[in-house]
Protein backbone atom coordinates (compact mmCIF):
# COMPACT_ATOMS: atom_id res chain seq x y z
CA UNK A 1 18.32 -235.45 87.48
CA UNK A 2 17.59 -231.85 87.21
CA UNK A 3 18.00 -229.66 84.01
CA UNK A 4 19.87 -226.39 83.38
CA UNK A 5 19.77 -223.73 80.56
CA UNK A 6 22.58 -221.56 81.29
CA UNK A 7 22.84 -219.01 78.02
CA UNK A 8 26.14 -216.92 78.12
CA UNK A 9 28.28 -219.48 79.38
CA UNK A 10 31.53 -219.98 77.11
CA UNK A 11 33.57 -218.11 80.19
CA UNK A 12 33.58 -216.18 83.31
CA UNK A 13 30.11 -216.42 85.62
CA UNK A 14 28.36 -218.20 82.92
CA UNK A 15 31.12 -221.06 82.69
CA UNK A 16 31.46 -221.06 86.64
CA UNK A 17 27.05 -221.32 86.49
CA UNK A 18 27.19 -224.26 84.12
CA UNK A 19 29.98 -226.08 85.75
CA UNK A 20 28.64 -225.49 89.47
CA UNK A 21 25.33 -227.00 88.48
CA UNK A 22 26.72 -229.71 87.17
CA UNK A 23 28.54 -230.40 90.36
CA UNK A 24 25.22 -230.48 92.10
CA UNK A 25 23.19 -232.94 89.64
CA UNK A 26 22.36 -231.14 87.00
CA UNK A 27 22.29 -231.91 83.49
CA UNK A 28 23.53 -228.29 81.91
CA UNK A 29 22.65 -226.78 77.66
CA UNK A 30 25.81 -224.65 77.92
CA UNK A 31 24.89 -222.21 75.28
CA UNK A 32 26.50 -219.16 73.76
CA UNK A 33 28.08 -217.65 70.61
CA UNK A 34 31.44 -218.75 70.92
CA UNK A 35 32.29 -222.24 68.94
CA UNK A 36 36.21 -221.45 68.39
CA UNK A 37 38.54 -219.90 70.91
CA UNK A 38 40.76 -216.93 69.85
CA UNK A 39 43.38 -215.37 71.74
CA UNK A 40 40.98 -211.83 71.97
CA UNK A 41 38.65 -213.79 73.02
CA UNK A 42 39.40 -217.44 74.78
CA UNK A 43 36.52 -220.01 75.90
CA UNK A 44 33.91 -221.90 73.87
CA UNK A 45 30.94 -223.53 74.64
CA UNK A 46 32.78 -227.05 73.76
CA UNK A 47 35.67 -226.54 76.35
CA UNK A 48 32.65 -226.11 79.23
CA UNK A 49 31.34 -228.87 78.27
CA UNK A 50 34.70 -230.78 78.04
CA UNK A 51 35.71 -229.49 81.88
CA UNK A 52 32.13 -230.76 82.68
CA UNK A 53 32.13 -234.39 81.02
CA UNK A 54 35.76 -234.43 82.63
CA UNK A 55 34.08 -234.30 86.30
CA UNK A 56 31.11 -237.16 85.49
CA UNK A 57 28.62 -234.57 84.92
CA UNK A 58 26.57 -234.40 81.03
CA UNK A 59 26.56 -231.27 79.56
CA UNK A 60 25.37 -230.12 75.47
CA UNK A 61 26.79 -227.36 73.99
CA UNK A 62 24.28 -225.04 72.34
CA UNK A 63 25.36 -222.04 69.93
CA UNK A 64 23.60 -219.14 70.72
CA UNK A 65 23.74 -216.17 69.73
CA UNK A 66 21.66 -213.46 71.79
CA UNK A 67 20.83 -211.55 68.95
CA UNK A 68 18.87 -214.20 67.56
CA UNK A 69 15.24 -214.97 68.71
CA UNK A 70 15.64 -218.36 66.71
CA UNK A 71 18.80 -219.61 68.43
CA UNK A 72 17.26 -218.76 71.55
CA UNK A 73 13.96 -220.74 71.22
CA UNK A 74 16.41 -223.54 69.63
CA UNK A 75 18.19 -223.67 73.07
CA UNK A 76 15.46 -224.30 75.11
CA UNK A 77 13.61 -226.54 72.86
CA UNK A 78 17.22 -228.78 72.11
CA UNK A 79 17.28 -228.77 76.70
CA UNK A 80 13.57 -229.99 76.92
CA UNK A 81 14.33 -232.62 73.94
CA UNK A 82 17.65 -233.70 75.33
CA UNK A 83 16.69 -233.98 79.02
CA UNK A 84 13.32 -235.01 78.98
CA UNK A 85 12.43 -231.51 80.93
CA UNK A 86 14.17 -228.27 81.91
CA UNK A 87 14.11 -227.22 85.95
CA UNK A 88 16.06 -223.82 85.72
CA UNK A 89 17.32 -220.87 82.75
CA UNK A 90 19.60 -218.60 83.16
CA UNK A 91 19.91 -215.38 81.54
CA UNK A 92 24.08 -214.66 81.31
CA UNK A 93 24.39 -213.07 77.99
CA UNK A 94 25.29 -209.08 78.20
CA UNK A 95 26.45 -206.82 75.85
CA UNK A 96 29.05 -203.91 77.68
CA UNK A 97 29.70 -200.16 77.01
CA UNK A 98 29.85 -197.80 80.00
CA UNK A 99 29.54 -194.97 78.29
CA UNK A 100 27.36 -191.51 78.61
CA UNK A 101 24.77 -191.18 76.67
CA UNK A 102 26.45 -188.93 74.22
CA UNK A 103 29.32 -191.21 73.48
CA UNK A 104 26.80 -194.02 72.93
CA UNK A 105 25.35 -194.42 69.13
CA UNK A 106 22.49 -196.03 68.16
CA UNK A 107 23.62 -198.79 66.57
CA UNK A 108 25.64 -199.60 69.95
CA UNK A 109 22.03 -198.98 72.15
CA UNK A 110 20.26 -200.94 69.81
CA UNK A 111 23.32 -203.67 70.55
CA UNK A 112 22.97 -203.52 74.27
CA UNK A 113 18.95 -203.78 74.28
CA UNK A 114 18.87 -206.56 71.74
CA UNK A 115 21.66 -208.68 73.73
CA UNK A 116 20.32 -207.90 77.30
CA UNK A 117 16.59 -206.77 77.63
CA UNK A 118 15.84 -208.48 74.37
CA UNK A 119 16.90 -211.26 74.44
CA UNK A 120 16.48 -212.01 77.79
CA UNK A 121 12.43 -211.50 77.20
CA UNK A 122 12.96 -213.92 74.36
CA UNK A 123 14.03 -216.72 76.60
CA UNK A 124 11.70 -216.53 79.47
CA UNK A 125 8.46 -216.31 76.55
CA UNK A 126 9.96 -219.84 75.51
CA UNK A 127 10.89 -221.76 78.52
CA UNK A 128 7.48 -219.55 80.38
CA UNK A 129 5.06 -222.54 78.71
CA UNK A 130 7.53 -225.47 79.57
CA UNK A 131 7.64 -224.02 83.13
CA UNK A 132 3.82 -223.46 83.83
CA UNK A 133 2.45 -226.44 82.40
CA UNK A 134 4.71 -228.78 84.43
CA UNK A 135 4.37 -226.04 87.49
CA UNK A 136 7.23 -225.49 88.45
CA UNK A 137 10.88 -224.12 87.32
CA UNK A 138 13.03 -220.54 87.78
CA UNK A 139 14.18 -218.03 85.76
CA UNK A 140 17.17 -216.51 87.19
CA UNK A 141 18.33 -212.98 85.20
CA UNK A 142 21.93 -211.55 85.79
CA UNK A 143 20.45 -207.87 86.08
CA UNK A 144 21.12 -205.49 88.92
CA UNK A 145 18.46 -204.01 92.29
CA UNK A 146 17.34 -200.75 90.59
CA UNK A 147 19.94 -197.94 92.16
CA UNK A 148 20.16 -194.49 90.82
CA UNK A 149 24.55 -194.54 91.34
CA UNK A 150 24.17 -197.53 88.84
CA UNK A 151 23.50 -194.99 85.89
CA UNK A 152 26.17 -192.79 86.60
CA UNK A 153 28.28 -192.61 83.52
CA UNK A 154 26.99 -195.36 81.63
CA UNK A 155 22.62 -194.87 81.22
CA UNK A 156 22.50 -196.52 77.64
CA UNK A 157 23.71 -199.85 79.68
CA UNK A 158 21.59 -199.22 82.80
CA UNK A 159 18.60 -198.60 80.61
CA UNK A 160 19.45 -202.34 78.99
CA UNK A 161 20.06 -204.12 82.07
CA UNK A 162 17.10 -202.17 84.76
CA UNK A 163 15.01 -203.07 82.00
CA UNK A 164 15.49 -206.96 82.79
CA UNK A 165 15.10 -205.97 86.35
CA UNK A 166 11.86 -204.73 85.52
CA UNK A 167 10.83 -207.97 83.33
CA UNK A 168 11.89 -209.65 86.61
CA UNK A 169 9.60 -207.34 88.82
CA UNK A 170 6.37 -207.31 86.62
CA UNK A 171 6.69 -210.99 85.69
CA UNK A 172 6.65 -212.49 89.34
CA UNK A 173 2.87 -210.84 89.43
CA UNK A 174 1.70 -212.88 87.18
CA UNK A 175 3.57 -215.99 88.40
CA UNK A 176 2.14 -216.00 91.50
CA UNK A 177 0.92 -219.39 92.73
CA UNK A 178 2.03 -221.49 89.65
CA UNK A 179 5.00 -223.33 91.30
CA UNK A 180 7.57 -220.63 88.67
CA UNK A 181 9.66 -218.12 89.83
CA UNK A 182 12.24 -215.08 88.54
CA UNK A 183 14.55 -213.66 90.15
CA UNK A 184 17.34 -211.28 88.83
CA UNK A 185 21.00 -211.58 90.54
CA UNK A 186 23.75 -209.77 90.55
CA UNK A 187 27.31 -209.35 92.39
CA UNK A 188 28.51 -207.20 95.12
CA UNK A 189 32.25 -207.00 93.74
CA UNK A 190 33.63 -207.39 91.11
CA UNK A 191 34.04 -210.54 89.63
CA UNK A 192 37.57 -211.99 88.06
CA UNK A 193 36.59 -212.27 84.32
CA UNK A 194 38.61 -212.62 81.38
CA UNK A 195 38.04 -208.65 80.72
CA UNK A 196 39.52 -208.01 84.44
CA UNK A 197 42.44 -210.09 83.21
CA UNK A 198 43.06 -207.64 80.41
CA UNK A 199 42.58 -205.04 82.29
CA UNK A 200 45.24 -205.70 84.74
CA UNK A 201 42.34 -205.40 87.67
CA UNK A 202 44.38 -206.13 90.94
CA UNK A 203 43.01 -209.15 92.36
CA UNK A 204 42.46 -206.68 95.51
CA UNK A 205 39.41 -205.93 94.52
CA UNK A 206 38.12 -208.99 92.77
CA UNK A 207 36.35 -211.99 93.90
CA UNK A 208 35.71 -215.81 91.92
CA UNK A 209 32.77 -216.09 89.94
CA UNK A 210 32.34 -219.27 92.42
CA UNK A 211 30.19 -216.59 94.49
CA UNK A 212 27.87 -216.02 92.17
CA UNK A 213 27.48 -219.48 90.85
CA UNK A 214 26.66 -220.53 94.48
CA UNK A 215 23.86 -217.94 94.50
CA UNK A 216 22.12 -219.10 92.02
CA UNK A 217 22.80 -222.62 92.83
CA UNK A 218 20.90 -221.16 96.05
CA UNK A 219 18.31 -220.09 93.85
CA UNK A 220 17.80 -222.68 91.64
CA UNK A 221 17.25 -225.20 95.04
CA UNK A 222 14.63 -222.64 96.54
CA UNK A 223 11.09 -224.59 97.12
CA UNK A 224 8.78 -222.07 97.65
CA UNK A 225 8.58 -219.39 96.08
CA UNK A 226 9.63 -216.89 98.44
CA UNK A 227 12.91 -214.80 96.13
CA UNK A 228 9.80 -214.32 92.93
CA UNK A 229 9.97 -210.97 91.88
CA UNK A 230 13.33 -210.24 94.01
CA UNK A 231 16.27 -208.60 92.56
CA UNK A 232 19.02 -210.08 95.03
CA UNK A 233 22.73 -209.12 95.15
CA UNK A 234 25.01 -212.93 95.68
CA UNK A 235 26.36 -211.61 99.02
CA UNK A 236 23.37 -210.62 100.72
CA UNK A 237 21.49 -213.62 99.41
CA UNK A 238 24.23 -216.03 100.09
CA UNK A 239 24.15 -214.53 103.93
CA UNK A 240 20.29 -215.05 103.93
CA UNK A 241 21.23 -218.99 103.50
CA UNK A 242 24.05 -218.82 106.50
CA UNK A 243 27.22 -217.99 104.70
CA UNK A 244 29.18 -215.51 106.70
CA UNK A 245 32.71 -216.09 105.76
CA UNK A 246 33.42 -215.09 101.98
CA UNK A 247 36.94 -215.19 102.29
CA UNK A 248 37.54 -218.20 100.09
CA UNK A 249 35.86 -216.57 97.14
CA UNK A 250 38.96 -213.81 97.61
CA UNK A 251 41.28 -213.71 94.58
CA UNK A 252 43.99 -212.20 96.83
CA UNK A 253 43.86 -214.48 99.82
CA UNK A 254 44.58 -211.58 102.49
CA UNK A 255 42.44 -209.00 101.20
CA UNK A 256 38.27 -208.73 101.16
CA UNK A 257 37.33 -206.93 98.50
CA UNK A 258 35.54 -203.54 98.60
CA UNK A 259 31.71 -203.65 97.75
CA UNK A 260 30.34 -202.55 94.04
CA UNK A 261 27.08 -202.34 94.76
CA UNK A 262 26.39 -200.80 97.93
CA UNK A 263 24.09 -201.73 101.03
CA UNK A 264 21.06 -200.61 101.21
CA UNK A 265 20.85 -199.64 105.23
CA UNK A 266 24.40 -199.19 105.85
CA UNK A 267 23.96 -197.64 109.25
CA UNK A 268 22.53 -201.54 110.15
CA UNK A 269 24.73 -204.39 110.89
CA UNK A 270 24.46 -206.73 107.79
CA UNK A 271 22.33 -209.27 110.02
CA UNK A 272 19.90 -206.15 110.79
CA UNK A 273 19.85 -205.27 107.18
CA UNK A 274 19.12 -208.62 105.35
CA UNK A 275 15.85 -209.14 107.96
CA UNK A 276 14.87 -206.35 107.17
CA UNK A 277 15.56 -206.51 103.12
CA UNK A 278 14.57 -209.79 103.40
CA UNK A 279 11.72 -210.55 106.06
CA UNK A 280 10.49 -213.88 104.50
CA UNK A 281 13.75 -215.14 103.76
């Protein structure tokens, strides 16, 4: 059975990650911060792992908090101990402010670059030597293709989540031919969260996280090593593998949801542009 690290996953993508893996044989660490549900904040790391013990899969829940460099290394390590090996981490955790950079203080920077750049960095130097010396595993980062509309309006963020893209860029140089892999992902909508709840976000414009947990799933099940060093968006990908009909991952049944991040040749049809984003694929 295959192994899973999925840190950020008490709710929303990261709880739709864990339990999707599950579904498809592997063992899942659900780790993040949150042990007891409130009503400001709902999901824990235990009721994952309850909904995934429910369906016959094993899961552990792990608390982690982001900010921590030893909670972190404890995740991976309690994986490894607990599963006899670890196949795949993912890197879910974000802290969120869209915000210019005069409305952002340091101590909220200093928040987003610990949470995201940080301690993303801090998981792949401790499941890196796991990976390499059985040669082979992936490192999947939730961090967006590197487009200047991205920054608009909220740079301290960008700054905190290119950065990952970057780890994601540099590190698949020196990955090459050692059987490991990154790749960063992220969505082309928006993605029904607890937050959109709040919000009141019409479910126009929203799709289930189940797109993005089948992405990675996607991912995760790659052989070679052909997506290292590629910052994919879950659409595109997910059309790469011969999905063409996302209309069961609507949240309003009749309506497909308009794009977040946009396409990169738009004046191509999208089978035009993924060969061409994508040549190897």
């Amino acid at each position: 059975m295959k192994s899973a690290l999925v840190i950020g996953a008490s709710r929303g993508i990261g709880r739709q990650v864990a339990i999707t893996l599950s579904r498809n044989g592997y063992s899942v660490g659900v780790a993040a911060k949150t042990e007891v549900s409130q009503d400001s904040l709902p999901g824990t790391i235990h009721d994952v792992v309850s909904e995934i013990t429910k369906e016959g899969g094993f899961a552990i829940p792990i608390k982690c908090n982001a900010r921590k460099s030893a909670d972190i290394e404890d995740a991976v390590k309690k994986c490894i101990k607990k599963f006899g090996k670890l196949d795949l981490a993912v890197y879910n955790a974000g802290a969120i402010l869209w915000k210019p950079v005069m409305e952002t203080p340091l101590p909220r920077f200093d928040l987003l670059h610990e949470v995201n750049v940080r301690g993303a960095y801090v998981m792949v130097q401790h499941a890196l030597p796991h990976f390499l010396e059985r040669k082979s595993g992936r490192i999947i980062l939730v961090s967006p293709p590197i487009y200047k509309r991205f920054f608009k309006g909220k740079t301290p963020y960008s700054i905190s989540k290119v950065g990952m893209t970057v780890l994601t860029h540099g590190l698949a140089n020196e990955l090459k031919d050692t059987g490991v892999s990154i790749s960063s992902l992220w969505p082309a909508t928006a993605i029904k969260a607890f937050v959109t709840d709040k919000l009141g976000t019409p479910p126009s414009v929203l799709r289930t996280p189940d797109v993005f947990a089948d992405a990675v799933l996607g991912i995760a099940e790659e052989k070679s090593d052909k997506l290292n060093g590629l910052a994919l968006i879950d659409e595109d990908y997910l059309r790469t593998t011969g999905i063409s009909d996302f209309s069961k991952y609507r949240c309003d049944p009749d309506v497909e949801p308009p794009r977040m991040m946009p396409r990169k040749f738009p004046d191509l049809s999208v089978e035009e542009e993924n060969e061409k984003v994508f040549p190897k694929l």
